[in-house]
N, C-alpha and C. Protein backbone atom coordinates (compact mmCIF):
# COMPACT_ATOMS: atom_id res chain seq x y z
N UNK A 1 95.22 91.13 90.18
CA UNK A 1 96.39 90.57 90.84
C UNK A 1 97.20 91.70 91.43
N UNK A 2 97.79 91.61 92.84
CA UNK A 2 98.24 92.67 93.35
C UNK A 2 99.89 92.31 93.55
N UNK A 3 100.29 91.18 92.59
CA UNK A 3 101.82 90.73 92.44
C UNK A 3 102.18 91.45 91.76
N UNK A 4 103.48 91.99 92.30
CA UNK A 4 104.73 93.22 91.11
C UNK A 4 105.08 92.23 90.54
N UNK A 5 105.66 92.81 89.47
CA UNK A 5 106.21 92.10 88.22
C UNK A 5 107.52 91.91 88.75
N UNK A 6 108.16 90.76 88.51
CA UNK A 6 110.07 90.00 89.00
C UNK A 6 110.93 90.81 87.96
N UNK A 7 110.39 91.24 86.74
CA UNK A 7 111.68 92.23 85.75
C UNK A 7 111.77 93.25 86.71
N UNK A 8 110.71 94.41 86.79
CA UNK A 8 110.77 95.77 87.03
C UNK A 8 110.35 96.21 88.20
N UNK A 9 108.77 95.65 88.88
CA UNK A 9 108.34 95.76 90.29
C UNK A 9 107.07 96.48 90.03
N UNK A 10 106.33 96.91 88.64
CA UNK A 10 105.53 97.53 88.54
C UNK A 10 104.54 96.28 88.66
N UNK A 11 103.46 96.79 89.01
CA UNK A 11 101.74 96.08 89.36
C UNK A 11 101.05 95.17 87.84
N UNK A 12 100.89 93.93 88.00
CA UNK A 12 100.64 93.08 87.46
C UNK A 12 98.87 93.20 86.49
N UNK A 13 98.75 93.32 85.52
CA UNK A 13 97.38 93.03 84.75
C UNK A 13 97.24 91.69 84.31
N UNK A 14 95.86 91.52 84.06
CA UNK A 14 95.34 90.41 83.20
C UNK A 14 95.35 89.13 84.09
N UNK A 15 95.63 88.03 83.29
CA UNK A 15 95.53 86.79 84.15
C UNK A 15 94.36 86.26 83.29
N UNK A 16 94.13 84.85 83.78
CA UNK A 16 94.76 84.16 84.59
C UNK A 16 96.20 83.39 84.50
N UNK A 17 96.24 83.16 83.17
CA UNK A 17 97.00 82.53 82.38
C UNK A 17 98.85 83.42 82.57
N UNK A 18 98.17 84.55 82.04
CA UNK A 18 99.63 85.54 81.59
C UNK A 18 99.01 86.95 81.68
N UNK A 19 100.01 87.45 82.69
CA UNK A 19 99.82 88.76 83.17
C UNK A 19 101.18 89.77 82.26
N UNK A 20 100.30 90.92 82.45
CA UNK A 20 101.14 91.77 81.60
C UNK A 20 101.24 93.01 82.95
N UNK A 21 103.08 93.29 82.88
CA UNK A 21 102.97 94.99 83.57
C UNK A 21 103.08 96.16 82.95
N UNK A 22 102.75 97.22 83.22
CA UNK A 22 102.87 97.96 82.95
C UNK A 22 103.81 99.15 81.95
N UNK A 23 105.25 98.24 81.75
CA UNK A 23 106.36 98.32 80.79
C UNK A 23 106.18 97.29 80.29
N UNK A 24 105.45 96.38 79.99
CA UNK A 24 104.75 95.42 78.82
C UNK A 24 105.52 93.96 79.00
N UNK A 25 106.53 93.72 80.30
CA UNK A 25 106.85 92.63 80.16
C UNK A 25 105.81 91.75 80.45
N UNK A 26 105.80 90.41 79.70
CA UNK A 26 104.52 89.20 80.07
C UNK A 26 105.12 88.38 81.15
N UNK A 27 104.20 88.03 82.13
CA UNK A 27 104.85 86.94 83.10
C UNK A 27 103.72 86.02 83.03
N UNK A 28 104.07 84.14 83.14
CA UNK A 28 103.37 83.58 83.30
C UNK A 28 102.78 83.25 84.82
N UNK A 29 101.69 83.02 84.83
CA UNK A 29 101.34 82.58 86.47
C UNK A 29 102.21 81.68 87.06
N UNK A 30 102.83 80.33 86.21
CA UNK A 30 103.23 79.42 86.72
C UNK A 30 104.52 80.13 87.24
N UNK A 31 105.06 81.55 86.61
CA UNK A 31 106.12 81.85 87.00
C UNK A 31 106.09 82.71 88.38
N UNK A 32 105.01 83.08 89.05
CA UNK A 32 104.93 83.74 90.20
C UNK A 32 104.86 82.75 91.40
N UNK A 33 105.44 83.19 92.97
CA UNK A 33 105.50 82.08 93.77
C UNK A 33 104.34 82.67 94.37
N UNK A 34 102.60 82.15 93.62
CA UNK A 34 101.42 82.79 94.34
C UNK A 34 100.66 80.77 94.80
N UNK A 35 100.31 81.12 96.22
CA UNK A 35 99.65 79.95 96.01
C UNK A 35 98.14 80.19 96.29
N UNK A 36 97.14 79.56 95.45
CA UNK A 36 95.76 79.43 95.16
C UNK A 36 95.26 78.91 96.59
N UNK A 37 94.08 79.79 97.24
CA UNK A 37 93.80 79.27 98.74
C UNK A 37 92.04 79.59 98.02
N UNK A 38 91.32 78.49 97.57
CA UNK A 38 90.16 78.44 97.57
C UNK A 38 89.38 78.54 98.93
N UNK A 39 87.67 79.17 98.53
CA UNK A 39 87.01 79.48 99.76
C UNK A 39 86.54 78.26 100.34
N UNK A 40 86.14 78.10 101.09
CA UNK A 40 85.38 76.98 101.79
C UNK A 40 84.10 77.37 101.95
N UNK A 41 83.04 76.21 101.41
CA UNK A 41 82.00 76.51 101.82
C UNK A 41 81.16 75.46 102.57
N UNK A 42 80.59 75.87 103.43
CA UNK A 42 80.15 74.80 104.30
C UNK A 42 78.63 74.40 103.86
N UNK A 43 78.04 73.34 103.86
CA UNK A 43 76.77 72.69 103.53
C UNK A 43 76.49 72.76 104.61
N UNK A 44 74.46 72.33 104.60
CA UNK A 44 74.35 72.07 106.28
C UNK A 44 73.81 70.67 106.23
């Protein structure tokens, strides 16, 4: 995940669930404004 953390601004680990930064605050996903853009795949 390449979302800074909303406490401090440092770079986000882990996931999917709950990411941890780097000064150890936890953020939940539901708490980031990220929205999920699945791939498309085309059949023939």
């Amino acid at each position: 995940m390449t979302r800074p953390c909303p406490r401090c601004g440092t770079a986000l680990d882990g996931g999917p669930v709950l990411y941890t930064c780097q000064t150890g605050h936890g953020v939940f996903a539901a708490d980031l404004n990220t929205e999920y853009q699945p791939t498309t795949r085309r059949t023939a």
